[in-house]
C-alpha atoms as a PDB file:
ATOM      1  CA  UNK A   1      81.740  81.125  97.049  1.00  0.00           C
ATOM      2  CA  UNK A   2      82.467  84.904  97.309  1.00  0.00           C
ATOM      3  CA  UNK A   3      80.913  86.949  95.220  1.00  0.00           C
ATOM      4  CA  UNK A   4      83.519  90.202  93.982  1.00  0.00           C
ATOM      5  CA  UNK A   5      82.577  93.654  93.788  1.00  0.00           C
ATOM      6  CA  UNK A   6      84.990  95.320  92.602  1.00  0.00           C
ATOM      7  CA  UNK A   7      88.595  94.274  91.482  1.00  0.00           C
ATOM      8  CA  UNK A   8      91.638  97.220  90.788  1.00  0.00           C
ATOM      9  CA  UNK A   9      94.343  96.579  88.439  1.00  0.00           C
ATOM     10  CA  UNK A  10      97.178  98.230  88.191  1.00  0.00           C
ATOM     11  CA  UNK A  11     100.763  98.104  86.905  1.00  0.00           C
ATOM     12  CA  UNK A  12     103.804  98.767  88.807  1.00  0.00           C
ATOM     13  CA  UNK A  13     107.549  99.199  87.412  1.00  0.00           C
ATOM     14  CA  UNK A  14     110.950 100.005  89.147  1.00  0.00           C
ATOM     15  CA  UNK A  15     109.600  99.258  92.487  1.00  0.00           C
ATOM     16  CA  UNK A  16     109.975 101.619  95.052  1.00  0.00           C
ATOM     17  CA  UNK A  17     113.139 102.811  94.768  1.00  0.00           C
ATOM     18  CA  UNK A  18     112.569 104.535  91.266  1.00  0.00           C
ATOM     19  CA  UNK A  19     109.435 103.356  90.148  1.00  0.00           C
ATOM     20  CA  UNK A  20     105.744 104.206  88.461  1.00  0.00           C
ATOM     21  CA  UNK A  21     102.557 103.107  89.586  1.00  0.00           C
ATOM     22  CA  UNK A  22      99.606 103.763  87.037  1.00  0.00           C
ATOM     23  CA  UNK A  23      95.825 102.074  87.668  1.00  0.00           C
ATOM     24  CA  UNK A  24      94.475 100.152  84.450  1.00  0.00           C
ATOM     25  CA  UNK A  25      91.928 103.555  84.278  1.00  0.00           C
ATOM     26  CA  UNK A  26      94.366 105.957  84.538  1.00  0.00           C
ATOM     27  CA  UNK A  27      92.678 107.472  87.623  1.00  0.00           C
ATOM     28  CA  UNK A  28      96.084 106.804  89.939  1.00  0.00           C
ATOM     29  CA  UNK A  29      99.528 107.383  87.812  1.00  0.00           C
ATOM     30  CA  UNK A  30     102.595 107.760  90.447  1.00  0.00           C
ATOM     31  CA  UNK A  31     106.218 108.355  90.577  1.00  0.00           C
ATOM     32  CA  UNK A  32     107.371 105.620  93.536  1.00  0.00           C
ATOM     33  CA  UNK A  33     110.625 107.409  95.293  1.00  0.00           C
ATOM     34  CA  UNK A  34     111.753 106.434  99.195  1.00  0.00           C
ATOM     35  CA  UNK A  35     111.266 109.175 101.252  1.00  0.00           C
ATOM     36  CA  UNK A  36     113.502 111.310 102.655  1.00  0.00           C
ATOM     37  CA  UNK A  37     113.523 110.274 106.376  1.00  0.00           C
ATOM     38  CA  UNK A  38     114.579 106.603 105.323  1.00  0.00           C
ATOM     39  CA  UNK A  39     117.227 107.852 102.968  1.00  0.00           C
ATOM     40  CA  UNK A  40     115.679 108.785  99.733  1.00  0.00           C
ATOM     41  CA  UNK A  41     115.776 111.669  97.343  1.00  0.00           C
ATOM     42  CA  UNK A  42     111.845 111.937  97.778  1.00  0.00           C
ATOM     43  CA  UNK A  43     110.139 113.647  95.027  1.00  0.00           C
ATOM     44  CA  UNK A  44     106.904 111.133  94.523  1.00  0.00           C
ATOM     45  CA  UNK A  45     104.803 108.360  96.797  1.00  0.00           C
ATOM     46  CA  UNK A  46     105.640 105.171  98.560  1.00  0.00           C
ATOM     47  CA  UNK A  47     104.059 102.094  99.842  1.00  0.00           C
ATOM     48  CA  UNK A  48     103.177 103.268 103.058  1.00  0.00           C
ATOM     49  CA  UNK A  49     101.530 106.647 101.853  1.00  0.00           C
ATOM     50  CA  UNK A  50      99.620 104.880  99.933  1.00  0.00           C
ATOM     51  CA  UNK A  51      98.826 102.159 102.458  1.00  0.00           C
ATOM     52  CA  UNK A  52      97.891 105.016 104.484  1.00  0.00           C
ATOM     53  CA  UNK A  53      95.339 106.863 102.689  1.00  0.00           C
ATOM     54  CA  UNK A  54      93.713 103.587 100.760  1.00  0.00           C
ATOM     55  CA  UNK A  55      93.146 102.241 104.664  1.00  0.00           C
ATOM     56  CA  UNK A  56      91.335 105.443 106.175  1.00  0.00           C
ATOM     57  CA  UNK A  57      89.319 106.095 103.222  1.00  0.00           C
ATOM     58  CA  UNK A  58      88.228 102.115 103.503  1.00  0.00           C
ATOM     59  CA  UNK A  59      87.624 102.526 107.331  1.00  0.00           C
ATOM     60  CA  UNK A  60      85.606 105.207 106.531  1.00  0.00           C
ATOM     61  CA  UNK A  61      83.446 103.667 104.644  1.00  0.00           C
ATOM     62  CA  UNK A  62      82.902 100.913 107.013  1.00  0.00           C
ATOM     63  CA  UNK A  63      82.022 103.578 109.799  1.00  0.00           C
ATOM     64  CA  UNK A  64      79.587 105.345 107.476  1.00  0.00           C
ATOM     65  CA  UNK A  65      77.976 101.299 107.299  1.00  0.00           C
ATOM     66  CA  UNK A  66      77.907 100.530 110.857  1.00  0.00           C
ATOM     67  CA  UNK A  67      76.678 104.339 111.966  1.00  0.00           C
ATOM     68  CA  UNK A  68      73.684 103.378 108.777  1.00  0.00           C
ATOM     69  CA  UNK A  69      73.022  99.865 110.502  1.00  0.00           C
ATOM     70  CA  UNK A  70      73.219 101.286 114.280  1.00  0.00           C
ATOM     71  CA  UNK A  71      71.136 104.242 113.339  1.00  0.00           C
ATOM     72  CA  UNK A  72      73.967 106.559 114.384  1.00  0.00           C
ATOM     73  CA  UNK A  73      74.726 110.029 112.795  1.00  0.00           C
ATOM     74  CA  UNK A  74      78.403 109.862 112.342  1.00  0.00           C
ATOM     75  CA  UNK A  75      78.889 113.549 110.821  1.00  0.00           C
ATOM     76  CA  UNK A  76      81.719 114.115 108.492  1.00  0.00           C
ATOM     77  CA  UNK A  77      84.274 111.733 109.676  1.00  0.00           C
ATOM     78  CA  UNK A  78      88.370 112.267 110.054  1.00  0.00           C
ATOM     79  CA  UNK A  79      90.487 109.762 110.088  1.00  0.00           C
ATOM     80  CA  UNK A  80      94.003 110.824 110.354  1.00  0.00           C
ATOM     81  CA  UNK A  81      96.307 107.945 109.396  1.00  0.00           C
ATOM     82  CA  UNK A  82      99.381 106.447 109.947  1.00  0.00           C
ATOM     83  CA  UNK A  83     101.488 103.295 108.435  1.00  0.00           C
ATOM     84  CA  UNK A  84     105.054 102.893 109.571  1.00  0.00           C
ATOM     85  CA  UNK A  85     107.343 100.443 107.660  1.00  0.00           C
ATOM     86  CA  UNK A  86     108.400  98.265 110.669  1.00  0.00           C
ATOM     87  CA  UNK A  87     111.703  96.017 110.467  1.00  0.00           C
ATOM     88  CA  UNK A  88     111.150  92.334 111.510  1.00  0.00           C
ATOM     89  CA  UNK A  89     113.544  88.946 112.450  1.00  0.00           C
ATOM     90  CA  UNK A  90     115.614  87.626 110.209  1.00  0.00           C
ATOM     91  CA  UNK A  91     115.761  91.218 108.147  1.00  0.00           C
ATOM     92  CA  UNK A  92     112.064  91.059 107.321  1.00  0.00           C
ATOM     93  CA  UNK A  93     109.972  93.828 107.025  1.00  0.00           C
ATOM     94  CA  UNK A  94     106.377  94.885 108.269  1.00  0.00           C
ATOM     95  CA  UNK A  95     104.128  97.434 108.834  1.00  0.00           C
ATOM     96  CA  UNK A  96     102.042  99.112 111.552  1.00  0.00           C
ATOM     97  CA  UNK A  97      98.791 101.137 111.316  1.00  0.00           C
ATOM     98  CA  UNK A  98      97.701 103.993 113.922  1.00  0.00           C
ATOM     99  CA  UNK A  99      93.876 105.456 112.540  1.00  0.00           C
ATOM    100  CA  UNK A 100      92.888 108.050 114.698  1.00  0.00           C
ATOM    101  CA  UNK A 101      89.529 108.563 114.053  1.00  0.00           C
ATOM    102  CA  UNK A 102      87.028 111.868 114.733  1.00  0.00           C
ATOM    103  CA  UNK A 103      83.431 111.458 114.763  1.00  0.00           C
ATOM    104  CA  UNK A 104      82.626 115.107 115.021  1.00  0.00           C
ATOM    105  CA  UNK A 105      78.358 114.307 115.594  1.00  0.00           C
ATOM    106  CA  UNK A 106      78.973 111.485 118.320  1.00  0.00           C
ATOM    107  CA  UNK A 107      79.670 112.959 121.661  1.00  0.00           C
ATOM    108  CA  UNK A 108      78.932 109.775 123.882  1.00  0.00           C
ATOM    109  CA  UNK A 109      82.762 108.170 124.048  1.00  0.00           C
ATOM    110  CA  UNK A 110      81.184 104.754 124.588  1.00  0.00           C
ATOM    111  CA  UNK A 111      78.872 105.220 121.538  1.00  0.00           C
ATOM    112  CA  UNK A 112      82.149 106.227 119.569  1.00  0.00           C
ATOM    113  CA  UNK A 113      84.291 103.303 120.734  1.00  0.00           C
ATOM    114  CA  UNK A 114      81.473 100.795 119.784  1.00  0.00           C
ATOM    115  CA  UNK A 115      81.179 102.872 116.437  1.00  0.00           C
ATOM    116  CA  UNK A 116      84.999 102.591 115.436  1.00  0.00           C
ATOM    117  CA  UNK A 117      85.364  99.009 116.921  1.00  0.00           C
ATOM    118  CA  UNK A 118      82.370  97.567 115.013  1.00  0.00           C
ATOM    119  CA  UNK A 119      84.177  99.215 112.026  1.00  0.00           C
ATOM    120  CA  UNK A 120      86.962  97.911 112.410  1.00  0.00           C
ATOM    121  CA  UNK A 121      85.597  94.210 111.866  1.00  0.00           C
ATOM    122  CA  UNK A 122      83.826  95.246 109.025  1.00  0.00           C
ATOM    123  CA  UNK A 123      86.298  96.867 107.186  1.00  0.00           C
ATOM    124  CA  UNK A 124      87.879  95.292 103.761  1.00  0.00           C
ATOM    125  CA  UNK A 125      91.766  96.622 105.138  1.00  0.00           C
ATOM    126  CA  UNK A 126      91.459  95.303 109.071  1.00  0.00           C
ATOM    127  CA  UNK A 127      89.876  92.105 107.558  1.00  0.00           C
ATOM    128  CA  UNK A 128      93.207  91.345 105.287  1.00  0.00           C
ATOM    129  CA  UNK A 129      95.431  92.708 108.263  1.00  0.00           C
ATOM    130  CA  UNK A 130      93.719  90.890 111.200  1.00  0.00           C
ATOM    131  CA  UNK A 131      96.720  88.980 112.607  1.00  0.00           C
ATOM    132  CA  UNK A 132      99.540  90.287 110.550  1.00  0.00           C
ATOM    133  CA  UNK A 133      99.732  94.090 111.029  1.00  0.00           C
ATOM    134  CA  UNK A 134      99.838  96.050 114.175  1.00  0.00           C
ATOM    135  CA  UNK A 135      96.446  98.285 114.189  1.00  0.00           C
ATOM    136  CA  UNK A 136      95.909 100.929 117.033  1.00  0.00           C
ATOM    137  CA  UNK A 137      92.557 103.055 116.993  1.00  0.00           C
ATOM    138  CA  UNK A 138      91.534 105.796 118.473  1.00  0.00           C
ATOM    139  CA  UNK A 139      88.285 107.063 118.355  1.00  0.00           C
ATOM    140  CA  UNK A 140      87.333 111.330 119.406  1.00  0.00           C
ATOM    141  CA  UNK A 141      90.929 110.341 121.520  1.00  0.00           C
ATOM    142  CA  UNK A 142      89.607 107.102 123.569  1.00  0.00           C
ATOM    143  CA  UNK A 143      91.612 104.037 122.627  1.00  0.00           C
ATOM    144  CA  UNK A 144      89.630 101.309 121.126  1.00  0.00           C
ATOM    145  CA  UNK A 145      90.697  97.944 121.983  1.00  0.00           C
END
């Protein structure tokens, strides 16, 4: 059996139309609005933003685990991140992930690649989305496939 690590709670209201978002610590507290460019007033987070940034700061960690286990100096990683709501058949919805990520200390492209793909099994988020969600990586610009 799996053994858990860590588990967040946290406590959502309204939805994401008008809604709050606070962690059980207090550490996250959120005013949930649409954005602008899909017809909202704006003025606080949604979904995706927060999809966004939870996955890059995940994949980083993963890259900071394969570049310790490949003996690779990573440097001070960027992952710039992106996590479109996507419509689907039937009036379903999705999402799609771009993470373009900068190893600033890795010059070797290939090296990079391998760096970013092996992350990218490792990784908590691309585990859960393997299948279901649209990832595209990049790695110092290369595509990874």
């Amino acid at each position: 059996m799996a053994k858990v690590i860590y588990t967040a709670a946290a406590t959502v209201t309204g939805g994401r139309a008008a809604g709050h978002g606070r962690t059980s610590d207090g550490a996250l507290d959120v005013q949930l609005r649409p954005p602008v460019e899909s017809g909202g007033e704006g003025g606080g987070t949604n979904p995706e933003q927060l999809f966004a940034v939870g996955y890059a700061a995940c994949f980083e960690g993963a890259i900071a685990a394969v570049g310790r286990r490949e003996h690779a100096e990573v440097g001070d990683v960027s992952i710039d991140s992106r996590v479109s709501l996507v419509t689907g058949e039937n009036r379903t919805f999705t999402v799609a992930v771009e993470l373009d990520v900068t190893l600033p200390q890795v010059e070797d492209s290939e090296q990079a690649v391998g760096i970013v793909a092996a992350a990218h099994q490792v990784c908590p988020y691309s585990n859960a989305t393997r299948g279901n969600v649209d990832v595209h990586l990049t790695a110092n610009g290369v595509q990874v496939h």
